[in-house]
C-alpha atoms as a PDB file:
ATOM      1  CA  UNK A   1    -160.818  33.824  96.416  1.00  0.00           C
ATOM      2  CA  UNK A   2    -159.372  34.005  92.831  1.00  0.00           C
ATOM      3  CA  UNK A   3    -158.861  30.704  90.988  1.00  0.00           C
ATOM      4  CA  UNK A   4    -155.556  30.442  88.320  1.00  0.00           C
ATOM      5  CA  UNK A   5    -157.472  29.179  85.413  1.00  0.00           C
ATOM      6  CA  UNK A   6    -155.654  27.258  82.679  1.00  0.00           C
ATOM      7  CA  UNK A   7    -155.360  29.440  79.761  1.00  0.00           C
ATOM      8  CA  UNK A   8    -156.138  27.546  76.713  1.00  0.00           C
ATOM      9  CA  UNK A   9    -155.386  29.177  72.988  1.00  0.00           C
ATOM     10  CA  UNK A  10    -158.096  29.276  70.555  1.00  0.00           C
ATOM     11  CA  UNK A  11    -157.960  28.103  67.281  1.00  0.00           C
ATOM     12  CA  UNK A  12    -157.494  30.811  65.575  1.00  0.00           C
ATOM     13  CA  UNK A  13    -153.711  31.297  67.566  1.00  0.00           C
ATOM     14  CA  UNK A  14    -153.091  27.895  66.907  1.00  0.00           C
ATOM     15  CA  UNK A  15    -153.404  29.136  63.390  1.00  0.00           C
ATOM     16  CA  UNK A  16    -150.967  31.611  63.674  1.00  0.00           C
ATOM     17  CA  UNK A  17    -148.951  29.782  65.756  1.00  0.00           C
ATOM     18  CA  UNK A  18    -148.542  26.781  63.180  1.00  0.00           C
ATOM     19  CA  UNK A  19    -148.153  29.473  60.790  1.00  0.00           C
ATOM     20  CA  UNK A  20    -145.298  31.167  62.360  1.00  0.00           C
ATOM     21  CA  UNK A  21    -143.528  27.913  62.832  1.00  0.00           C
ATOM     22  CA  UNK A  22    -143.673  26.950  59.114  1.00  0.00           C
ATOM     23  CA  UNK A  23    -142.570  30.371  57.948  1.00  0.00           C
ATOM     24  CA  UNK A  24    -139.326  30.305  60.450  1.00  0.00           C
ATOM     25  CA  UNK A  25    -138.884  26.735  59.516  1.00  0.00           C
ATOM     26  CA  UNK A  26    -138.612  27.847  55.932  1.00  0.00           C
ATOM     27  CA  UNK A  27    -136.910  30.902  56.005  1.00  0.00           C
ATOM     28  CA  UNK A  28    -134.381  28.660  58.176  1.00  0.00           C
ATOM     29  CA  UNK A  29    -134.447  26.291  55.000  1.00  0.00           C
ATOM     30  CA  UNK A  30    -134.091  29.114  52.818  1.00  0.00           C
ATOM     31  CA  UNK A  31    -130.850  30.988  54.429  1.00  0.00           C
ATOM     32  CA  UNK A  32    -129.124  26.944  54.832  1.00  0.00           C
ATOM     33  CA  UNK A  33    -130.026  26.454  50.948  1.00  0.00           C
ATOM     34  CA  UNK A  34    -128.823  30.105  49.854  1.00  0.00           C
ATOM     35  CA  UNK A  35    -125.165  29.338  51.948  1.00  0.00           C
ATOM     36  CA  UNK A  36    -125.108  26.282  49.998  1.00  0.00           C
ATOM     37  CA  UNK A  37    -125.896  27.238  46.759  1.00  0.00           C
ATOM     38  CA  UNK A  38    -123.570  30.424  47.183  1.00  0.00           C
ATOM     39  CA  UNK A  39    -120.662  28.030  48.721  1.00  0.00           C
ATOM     40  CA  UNK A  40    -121.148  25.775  45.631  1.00  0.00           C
ATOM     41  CA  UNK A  41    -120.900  29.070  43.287  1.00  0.00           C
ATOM     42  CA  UNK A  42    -118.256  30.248  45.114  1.00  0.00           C
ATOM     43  CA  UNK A  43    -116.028  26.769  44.941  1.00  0.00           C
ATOM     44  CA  UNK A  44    -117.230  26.502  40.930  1.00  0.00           C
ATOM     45  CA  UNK A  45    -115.782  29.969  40.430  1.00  0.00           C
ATOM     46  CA  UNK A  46    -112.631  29.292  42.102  1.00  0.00           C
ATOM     47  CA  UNK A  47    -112.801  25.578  39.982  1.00  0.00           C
ATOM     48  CA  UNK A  48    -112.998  27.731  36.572  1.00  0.00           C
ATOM     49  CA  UNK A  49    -110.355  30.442  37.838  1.00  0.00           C
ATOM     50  CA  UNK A  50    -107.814  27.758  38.295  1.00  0.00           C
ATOM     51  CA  UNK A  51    -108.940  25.706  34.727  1.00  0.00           C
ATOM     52  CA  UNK A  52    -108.439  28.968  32.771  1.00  0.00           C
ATOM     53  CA  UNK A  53    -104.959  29.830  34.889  1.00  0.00           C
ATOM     54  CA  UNK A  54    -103.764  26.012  34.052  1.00  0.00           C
ATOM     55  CA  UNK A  55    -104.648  26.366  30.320  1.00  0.00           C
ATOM     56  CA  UNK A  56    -102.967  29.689  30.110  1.00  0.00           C
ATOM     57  CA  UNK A  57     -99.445  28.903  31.871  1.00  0.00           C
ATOM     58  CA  UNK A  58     -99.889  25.675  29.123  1.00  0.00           C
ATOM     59  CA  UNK A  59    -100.483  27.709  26.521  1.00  0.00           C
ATOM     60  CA  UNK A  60     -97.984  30.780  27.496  1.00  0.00           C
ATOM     61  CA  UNK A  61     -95.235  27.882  28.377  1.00  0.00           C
ATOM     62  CA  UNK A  62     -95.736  26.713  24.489  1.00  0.00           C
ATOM     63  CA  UNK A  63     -95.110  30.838  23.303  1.00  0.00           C
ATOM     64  CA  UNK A  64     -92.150  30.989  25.305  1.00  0.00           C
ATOM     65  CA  UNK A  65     -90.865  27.726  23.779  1.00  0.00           C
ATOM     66  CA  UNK A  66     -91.092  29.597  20.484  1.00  0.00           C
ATOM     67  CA  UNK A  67     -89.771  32.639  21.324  1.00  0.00           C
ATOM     68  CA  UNK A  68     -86.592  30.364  23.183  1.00  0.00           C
ATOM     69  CA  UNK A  69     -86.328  29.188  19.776  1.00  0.00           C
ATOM     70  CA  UNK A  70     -86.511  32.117  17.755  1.00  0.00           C
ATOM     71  CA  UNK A  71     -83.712  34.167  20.222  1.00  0.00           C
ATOM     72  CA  UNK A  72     -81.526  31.250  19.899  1.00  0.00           C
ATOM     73  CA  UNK A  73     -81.529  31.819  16.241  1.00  0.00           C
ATOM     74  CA  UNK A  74     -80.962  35.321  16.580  1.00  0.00           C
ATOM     75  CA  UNK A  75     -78.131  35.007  19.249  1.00  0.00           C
ATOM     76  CA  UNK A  76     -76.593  32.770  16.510  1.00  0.00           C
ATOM     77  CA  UNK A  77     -76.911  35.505  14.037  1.00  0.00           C
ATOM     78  CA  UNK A  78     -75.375  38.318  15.838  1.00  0.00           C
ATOM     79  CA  UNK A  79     -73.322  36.450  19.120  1.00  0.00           C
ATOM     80  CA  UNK A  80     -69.901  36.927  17.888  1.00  0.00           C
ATOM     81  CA  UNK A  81     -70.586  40.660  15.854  1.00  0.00           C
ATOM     82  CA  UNK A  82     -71.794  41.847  19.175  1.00  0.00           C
ATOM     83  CA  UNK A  83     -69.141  40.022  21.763  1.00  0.00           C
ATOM     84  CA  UNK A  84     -66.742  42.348  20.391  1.00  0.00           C
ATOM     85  CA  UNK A  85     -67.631  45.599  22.694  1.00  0.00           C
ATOM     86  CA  UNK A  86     -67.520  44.003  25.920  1.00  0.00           C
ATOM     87  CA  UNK A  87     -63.913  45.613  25.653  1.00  0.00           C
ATOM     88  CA  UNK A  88     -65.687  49.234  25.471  1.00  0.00           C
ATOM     89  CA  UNK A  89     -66.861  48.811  28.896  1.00  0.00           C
ATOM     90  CA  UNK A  90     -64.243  51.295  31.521  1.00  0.00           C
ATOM     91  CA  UNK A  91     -64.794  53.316  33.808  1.00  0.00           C
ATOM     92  CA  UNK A  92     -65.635  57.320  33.190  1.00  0.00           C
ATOM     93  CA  UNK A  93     -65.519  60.202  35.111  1.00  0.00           C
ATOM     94  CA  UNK A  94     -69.590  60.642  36.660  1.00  0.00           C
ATOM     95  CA  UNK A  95     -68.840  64.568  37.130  1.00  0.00           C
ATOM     96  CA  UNK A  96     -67.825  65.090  33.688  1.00  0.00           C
ATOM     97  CA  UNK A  97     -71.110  63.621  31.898  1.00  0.00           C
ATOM     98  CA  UNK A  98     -73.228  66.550  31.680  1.00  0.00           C
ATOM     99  CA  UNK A  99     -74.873  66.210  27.998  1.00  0.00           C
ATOM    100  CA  UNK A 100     -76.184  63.779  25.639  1.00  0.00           C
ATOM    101  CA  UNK A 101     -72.815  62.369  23.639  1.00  0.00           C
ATOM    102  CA  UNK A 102     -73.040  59.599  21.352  1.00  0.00           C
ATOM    103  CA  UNK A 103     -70.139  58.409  19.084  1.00  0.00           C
ATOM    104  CA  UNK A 104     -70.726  55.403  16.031  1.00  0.00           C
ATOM    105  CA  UNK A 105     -68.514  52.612  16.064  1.00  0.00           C
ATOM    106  CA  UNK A 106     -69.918  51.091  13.199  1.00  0.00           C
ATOM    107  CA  UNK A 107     -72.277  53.115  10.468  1.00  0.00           C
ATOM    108  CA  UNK A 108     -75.233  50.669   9.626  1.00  0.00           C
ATOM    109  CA  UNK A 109     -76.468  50.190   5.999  1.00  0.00           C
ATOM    110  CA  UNK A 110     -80.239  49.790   7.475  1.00  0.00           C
ATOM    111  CA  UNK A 111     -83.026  51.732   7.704  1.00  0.00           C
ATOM    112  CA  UNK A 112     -82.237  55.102   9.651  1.00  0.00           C
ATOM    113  CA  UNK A 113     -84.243  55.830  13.132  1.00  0.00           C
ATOM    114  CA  UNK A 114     -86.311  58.710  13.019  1.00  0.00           C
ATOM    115  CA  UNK A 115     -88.672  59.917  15.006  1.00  0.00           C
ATOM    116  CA  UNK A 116     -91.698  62.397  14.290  1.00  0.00           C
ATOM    117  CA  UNK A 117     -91.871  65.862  14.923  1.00  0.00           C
ATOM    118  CA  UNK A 118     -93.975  68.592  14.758  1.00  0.00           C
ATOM    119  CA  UNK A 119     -93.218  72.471  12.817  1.00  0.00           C
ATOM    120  CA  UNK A 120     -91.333  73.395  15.859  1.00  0.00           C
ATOM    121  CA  UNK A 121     -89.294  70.169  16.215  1.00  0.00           C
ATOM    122  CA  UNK A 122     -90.505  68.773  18.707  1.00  0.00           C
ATOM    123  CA  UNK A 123     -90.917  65.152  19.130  1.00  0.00           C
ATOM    124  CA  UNK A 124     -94.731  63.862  19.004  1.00  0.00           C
ATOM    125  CA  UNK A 125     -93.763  60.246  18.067  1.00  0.00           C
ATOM    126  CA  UNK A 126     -90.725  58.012  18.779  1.00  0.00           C
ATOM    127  CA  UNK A 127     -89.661  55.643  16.132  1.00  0.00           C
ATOM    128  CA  UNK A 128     -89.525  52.257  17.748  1.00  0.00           C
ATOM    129  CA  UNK A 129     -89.367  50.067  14.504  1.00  0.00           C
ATOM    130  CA  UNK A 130     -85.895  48.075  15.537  1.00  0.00           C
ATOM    131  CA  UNK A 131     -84.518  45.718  18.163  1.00  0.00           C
ATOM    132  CA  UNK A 132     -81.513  46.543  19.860  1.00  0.00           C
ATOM    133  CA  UNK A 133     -78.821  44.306  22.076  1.00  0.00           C
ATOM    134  CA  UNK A 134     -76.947  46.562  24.111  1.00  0.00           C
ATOM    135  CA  UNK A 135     -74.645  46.569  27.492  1.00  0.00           C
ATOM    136  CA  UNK A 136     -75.420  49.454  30.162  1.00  0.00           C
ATOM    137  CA  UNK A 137     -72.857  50.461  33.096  1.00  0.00           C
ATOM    138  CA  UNK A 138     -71.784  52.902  35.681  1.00  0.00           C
ATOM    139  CA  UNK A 139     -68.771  54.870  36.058  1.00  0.00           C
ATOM    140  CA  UNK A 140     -67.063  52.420  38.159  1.00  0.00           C
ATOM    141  CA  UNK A 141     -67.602  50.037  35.226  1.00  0.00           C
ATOM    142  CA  UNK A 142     -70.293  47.984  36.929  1.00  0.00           C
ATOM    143  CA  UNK A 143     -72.475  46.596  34.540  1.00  0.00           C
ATOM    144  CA  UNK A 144     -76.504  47.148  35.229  1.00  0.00           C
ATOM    145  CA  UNK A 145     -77.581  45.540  32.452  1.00  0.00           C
ATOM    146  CA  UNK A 146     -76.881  43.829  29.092  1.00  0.00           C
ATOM    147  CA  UNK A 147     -78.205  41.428  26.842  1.00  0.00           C
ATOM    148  CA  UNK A 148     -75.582  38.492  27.007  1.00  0.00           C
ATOM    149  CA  UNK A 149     -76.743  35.490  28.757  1.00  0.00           C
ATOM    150  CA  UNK A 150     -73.902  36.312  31.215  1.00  0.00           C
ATOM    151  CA  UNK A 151     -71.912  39.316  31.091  1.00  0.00           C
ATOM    152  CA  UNK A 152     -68.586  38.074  32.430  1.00  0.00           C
ATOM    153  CA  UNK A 153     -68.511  34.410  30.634  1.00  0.00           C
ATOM    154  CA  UNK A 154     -71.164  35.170  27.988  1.00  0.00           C
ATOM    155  CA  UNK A 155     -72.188  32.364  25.566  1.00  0.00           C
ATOM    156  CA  UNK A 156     -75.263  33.728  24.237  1.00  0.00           C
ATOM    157  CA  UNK A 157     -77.410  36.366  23.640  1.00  0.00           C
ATOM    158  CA  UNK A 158     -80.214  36.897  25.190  1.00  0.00           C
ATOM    159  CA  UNK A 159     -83.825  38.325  23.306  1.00  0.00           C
ATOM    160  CA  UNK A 160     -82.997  41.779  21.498  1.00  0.00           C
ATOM    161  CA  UNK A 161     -84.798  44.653  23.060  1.00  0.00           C
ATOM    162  CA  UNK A 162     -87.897  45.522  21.060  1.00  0.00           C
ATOM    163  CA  UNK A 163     -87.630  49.798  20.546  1.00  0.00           C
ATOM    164  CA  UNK A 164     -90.485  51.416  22.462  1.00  0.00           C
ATOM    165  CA  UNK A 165     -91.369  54.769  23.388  1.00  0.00           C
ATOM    166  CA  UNK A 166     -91.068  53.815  27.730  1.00  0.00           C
ATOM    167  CA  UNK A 167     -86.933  53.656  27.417  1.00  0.00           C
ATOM    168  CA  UNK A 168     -85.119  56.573  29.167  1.00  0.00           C
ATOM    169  CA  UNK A 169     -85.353  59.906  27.718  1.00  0.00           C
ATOM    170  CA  UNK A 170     -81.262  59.093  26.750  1.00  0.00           C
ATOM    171  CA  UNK A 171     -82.008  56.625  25.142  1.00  0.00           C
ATOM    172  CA  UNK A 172     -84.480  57.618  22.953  1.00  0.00           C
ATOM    173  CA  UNK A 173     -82.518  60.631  21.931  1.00  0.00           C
ATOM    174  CA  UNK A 174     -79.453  58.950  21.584  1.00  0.00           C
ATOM    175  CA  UNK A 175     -80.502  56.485  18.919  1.00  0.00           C
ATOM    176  CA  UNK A 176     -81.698  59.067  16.497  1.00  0.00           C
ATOM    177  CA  UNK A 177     -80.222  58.602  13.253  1.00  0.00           C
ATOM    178  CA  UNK A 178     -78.651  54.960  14.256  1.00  0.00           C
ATOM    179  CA  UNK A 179     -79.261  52.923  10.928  1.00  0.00           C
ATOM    180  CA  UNK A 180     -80.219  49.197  11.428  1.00  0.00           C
ATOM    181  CA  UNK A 181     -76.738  47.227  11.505  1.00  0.00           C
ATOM    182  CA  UNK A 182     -75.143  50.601  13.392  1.00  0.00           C
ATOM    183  CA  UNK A 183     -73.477  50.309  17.005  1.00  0.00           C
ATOM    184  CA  UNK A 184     -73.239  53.324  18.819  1.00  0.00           C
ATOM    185  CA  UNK A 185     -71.885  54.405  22.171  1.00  0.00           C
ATOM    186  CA  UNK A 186     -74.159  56.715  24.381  1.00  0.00           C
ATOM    187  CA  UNK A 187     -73.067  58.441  27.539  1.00  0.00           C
ATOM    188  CA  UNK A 188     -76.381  59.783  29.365  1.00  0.00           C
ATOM    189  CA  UNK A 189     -76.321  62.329  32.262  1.00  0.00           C
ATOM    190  CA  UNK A 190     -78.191  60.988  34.801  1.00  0.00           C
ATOM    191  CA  UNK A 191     -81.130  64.122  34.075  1.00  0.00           C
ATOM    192  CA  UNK A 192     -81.843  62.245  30.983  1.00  0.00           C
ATOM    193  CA  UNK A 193     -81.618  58.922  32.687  1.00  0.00           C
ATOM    194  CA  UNK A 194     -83.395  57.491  36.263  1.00  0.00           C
ATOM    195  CA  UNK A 195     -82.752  61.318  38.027  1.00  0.00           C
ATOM    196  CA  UNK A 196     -82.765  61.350  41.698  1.00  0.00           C
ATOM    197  CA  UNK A 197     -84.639  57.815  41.422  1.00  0.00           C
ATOM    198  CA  UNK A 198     -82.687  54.653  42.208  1.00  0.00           C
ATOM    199  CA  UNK A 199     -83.377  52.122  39.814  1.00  0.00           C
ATOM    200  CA  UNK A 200     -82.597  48.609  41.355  1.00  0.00           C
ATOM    201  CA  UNK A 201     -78.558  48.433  40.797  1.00  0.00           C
ATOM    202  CA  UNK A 202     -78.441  51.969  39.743  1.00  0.00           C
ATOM    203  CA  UNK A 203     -77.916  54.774  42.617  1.00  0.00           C
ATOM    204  CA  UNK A 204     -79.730  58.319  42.336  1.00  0.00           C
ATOM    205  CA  UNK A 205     -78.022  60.869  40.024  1.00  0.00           C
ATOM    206  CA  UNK A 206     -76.022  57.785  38.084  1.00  0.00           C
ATOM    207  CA  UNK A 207     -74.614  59.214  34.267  1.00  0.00           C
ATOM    208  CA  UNK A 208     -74.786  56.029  32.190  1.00  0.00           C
ATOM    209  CA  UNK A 209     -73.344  54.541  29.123  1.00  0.00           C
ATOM    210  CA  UNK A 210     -74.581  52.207  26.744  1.00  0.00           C
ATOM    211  CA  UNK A 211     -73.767  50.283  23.927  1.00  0.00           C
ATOM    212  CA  UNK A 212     -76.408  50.190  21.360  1.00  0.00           C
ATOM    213  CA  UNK A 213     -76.425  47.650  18.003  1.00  0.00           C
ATOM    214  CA  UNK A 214     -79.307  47.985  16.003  1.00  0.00           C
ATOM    215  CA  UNK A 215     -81.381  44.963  14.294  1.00  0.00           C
ATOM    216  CA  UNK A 216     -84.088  44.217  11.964  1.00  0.00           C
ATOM    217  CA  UNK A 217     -87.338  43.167  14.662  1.00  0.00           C
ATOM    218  CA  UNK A 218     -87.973  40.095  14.773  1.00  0.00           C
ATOM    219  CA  UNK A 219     -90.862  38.499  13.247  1.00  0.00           C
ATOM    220  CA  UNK A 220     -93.903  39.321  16.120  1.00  0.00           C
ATOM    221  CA  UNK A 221     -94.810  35.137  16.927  1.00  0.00           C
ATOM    222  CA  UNK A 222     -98.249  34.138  16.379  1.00  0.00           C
ATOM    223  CA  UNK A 223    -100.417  34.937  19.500  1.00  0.00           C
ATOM    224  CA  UNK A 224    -103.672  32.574  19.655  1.00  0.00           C
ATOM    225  CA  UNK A 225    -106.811  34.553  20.330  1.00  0.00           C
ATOM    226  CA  UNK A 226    -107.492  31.933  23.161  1.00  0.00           C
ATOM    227  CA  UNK A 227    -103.821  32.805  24.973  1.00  0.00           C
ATOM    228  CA  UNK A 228    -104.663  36.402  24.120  1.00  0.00           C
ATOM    229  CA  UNK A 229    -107.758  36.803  26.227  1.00  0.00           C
ATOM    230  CA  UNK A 230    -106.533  34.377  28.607  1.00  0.00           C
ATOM    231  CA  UNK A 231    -104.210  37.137  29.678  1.00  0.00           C
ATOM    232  CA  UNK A 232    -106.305  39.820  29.659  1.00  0.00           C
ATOM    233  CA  UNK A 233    -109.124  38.360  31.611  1.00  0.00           C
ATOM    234  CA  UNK A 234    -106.945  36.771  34.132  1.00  0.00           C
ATOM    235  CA  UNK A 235    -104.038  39.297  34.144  1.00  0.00           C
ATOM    236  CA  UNK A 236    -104.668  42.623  32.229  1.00  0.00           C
ATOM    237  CA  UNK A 237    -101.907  41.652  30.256  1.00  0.00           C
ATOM    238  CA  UNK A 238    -102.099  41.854  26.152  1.00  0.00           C
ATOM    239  CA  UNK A 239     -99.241  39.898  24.764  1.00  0.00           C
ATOM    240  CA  UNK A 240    -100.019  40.880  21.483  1.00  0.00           C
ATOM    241  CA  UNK A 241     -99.022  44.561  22.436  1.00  0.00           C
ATOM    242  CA  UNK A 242     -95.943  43.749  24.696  1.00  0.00           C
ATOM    243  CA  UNK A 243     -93.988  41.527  21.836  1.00  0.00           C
END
């Protein structure tokens, strides 16, 4: 006859029993402590993100209050001058805009725009050293753009365009040799404009006109190095470069 006998550990598995216990007890210890400490890192990241977005909307908000300013001044300057060619503004015929035409309506005494080339004549650097308010429209005499505060009751203008090399290829070619002061008309085939692209308010294959005055650039505003890498770190965005 065979006799269950109560099986009893030894020591030595107690051992590794108690062992075994305190090492899951502290790896237990050790995952609830790491979730912790990584939820706490997490929530003092997201703490810091929001600090540094705060201080740089307070510190943008006071740049745009100076640039408000200094357009206001400027609109001053050149409102009335520039109100004048809203009456330039009719309707053309699309299918007959097939080139680059431009036509001065007033001369300019400024500096002249001109852009770098190479022996060949090509172009290898755009001259962007003006600002420039300027009305844009379709053929049906829809206006896309401009920079009045309000194109049909305008009271103001709005900031002058800085020149940069990223304007449409019509553009850029039909400023050269605008003085600072000048105002010039420019009818753009739509080739040299947005193509076969639509362009928010502007359909595929649209010609377009412009008018174009020319002014001195306005002082750049002083960018603080602490706004400046603000926007980098939190946005990529240097406003340093994009005055």
């Amino acid at each position: 006859m065979i006799v269950n006998e109560e099986r009893k550990t030894t020591p030595k598995q107690r051992i590794i029993i108690a062992l075994i216990a305190i090492f899951m007890l502290g790896s237990t210890f050790a995952l609830y402590a790491g979730i912790v400490l990584s939820y706490n890192n997490q929530e003092k990241q997201a703490n810091l993100a929001n600090e540094k977005a705060a201080r740089f909307s307070e510190l943008y908000q006071e740049y745009q209050d100076r640039a408000d300013s200094q357009a206001i001044i400027l609109s001053a300057k050149y409102f009335e001058t520039f109100k004048q060619y809203k009456s330039e503004v009719k309707a053309f015929n699309a299918a007959g805009v097939n080139t680059l035409v431009t036509r001065d309506l007033v001369k300019g005494s400024g500096r002249k725009i001109s852009s770098t080339t190479d022996d060949d004549g090509n172009v290898v650097e755009y001259d962007t050293d003006y600002a420039a308010y300027y009305i844009g429209w379709l053929s049906d005499e829809t206006v896309f753009d401009s920079s009045f505060d309000n194109f049909s009751s305008p009271s103001s203008l709005l900031k002058p365009l800085n020149g940069t090399s990223q304007m449409i290829q019509g553009w850029l070619e039909g400023i050269e040799g605008m003085h600072i002061g000048g105002v010039r008309m420019i009818e753009i085939p739509s080739v040299l404009g947005y193509g076969s692209t639509d362009r928010g308010t502007i359909p595929a294959d649209s010609p377009l006109k412009f008018i174009v005055m020319l002014v001195e650039k306005p002082e750049a505003l002083e960018v603080s190095d602490e706004l400046e890498n603000l926007g980098i770190e939190l946005y990529g965005y240097s406003i340093r470069s994009n005055q």
